[in-house]
Protein backbone atom coordinates (compact mmCIF):
# COMPACT_ATOMS: atom_id res chain seq x y z
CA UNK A 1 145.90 269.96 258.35
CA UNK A 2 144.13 272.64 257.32
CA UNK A 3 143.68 272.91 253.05
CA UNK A 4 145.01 275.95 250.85
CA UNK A 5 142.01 277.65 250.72
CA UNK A 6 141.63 277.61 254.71
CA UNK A 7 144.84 278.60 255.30
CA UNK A 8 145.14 281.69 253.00
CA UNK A 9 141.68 283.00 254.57
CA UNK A 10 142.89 282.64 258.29
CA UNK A 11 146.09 284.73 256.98
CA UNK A 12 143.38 286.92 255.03
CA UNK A 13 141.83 287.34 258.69
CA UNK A 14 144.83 288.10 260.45
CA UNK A 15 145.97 290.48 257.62
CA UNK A 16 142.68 292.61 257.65
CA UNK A 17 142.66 292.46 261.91
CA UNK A 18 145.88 293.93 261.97
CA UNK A 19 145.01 296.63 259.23
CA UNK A 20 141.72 297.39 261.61
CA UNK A 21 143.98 297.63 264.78
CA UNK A 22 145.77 300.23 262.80
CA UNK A 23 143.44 302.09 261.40
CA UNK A 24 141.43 302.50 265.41
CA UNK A 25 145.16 303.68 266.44
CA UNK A 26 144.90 306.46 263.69
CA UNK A 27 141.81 307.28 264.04
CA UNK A 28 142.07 307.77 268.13
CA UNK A 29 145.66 309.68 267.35
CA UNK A 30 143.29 312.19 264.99
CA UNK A 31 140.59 312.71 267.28
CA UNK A 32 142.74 313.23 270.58
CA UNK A 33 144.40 315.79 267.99
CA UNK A 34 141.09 317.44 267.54
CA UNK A 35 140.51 317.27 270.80
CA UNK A 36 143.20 319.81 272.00
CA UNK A 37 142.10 322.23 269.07
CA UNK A 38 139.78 325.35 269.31
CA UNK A 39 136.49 325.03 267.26
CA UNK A 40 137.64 327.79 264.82
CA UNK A 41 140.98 326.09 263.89
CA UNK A 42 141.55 325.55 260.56
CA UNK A 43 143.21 322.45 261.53
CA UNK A 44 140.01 320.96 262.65
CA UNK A 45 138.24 320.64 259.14
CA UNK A 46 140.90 318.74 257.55
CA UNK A 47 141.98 316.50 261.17
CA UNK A 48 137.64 315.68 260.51
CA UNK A 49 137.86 314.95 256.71
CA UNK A 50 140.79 312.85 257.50
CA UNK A 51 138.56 310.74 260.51
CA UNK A 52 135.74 310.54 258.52
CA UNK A 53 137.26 308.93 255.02
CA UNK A 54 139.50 306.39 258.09
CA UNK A 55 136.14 305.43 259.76
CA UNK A 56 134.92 304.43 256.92
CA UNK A 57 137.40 302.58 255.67
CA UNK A 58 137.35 300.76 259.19
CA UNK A 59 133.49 300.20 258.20
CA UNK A 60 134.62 298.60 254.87
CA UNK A 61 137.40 296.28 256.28
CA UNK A 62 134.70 295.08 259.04
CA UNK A 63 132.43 293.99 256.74
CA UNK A 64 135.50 292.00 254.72
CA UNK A 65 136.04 290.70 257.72
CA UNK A 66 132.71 289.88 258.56
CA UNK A 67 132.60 288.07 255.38
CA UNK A 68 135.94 286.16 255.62
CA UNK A 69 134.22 284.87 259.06
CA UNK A 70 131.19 283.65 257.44
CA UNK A 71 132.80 281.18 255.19
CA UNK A 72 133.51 278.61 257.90
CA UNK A 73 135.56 278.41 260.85
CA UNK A 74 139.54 278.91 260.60
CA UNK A 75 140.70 277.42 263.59
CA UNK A 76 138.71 274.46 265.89
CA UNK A 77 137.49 275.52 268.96
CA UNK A 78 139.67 276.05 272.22
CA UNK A 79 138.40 275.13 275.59
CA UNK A 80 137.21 278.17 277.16
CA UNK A 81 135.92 279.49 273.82
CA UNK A 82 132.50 280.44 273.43
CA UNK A 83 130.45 279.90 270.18
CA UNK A 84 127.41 282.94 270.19
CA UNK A 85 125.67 280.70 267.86
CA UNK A 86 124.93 278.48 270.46
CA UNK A 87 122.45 279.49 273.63
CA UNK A 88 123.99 279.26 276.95
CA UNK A 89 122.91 277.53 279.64
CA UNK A 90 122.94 279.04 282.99
């Protein structure tokens, strides 16, 4: 059984993947929105101001993320599952 510690950073993993799966969706809404406006549209400035500050949150909750990850693993290893820290053999 996993301990306290373990278990509130695999929720903190989940928690932070779901905000990142969010974020993309927004992000991809904003620029297909771009997308169908002309260059001079007012519109486009603030749709690009509004992509820009999103990406980098997205940046920022990656590297939380990232960090999370590094403390350990959260969950043992399923069959099928490949660990990149370990070379493959062809």
């Amino acid at each position: 059984m996993p301990d306290l510690d373990e278990e509130q950073r695999r929720e903190d993993l989940i928690a932070t993947s779901e905000s990142l799966k969010h974020d993309a969706r927004r992000l991809f809404e904003i620029e297909s929105q771009k997308e169908e406006l002309d260059a001079d549209d007012p519109r486009l400035d603030t749709l690009s101001r509004s992509a820009e500050r999103l990406a980098g949150d997205i940046q920022q909750k990656s590297r939380v993320e990232r960090a999370l990850a590094d403390e350990g693993p959260t969950e043992p290893d399923e069959p099928g599952e490949v660990d990149e820290s370990k070379p493959r053999s062809h």
